[in-house]
Protein backbone atom coordinates (compact mmCIF):
# COMPACT_ATOMS: atom_id res chain seq x y z
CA UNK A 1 -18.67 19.12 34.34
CA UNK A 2 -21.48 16.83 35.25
CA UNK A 3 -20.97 12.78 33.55
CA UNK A 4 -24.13 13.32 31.69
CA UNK A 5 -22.70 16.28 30.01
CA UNK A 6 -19.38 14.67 29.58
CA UNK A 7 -21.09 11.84 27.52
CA UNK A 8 -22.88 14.13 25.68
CA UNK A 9 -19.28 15.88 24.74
CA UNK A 10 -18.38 12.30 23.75
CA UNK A 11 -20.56 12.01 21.83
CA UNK A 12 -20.51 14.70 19.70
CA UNK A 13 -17.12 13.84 19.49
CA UNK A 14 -17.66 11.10 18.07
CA UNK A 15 -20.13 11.93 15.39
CA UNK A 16 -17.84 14.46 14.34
CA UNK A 17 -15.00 11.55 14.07
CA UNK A 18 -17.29 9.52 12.52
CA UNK A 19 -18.82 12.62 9.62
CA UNK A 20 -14.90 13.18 9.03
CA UNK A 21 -14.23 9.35 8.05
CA UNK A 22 -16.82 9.60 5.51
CA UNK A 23 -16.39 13.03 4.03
CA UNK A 24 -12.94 11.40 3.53
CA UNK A 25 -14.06 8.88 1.93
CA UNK A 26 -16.26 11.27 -0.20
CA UNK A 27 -13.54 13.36 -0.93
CA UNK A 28 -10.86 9.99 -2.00
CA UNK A 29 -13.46 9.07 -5.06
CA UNK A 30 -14.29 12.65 -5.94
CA UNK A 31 -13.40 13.22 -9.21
CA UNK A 32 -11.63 17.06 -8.47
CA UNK A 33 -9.52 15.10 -5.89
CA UNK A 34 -8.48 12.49 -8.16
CA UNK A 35 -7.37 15.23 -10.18
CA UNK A 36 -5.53 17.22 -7.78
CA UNK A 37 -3.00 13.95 -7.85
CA UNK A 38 -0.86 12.95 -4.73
CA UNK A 39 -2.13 16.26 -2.44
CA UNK A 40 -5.40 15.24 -3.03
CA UNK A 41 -5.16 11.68 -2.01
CA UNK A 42 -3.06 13.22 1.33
CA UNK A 43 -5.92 15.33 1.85
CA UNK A 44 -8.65 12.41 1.80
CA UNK A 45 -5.69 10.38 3.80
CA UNK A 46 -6.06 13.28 6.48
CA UNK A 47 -9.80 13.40 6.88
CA UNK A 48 -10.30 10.11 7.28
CA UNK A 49 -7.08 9.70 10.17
CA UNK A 50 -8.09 12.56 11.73
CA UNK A 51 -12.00 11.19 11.99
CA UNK A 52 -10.11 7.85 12.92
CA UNK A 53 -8.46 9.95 16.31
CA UNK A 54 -11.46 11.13 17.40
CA UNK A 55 -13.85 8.39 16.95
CA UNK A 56 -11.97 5.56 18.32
CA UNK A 57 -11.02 6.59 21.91
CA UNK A 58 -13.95 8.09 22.43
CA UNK A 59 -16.53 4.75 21.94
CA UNK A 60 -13.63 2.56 24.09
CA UNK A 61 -13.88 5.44 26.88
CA UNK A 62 -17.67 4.97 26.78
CA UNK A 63 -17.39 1.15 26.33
CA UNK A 64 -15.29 1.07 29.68
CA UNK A 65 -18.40 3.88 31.31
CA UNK A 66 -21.39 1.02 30.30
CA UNK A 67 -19.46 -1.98 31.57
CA UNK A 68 -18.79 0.25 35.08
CA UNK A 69 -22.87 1.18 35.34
CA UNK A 70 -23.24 -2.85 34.36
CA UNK A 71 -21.15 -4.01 37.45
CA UNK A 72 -22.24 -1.01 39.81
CA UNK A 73 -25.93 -2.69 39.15
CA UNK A 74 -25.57 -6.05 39.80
């Protein structure tokens, strides 16, 4: 797997981390949720940590890729 296509992966990693956090958030102040009681706040509390794990390490990994190009240039 080529680094281009590896960011790419990232990437789309990370919009999917990202499009869980707020369907979580959707889901927390939904009005069927609230009424589903406790299991419904554990399933908003899931979409949003789960979003959470794959958003987060995959900006740092490309955080630490852009500050490697950065040095290699200069």
């Amino acid at each position: 797997m080529t680094n281009l296509m590896f960011i790419k992966v990232l990437k789309m990693i990370m919009i999917l981390g990202i499009t869980l956090i707020i369907i979580g958030v959707f889901l927390h102040f939904s009005p069927a949720v609230q009424a589903m009681g406790v299991s419904g706040i554990l399933l908003s509390a899931f979409f949003v940590a789960f979003g959470m794990i794959l958003s987060l390490p995959t900006k740092i990994y490309l955080t630490f890729l852009l500050m490697k190009n950065e040095s290699e240039k200069h």
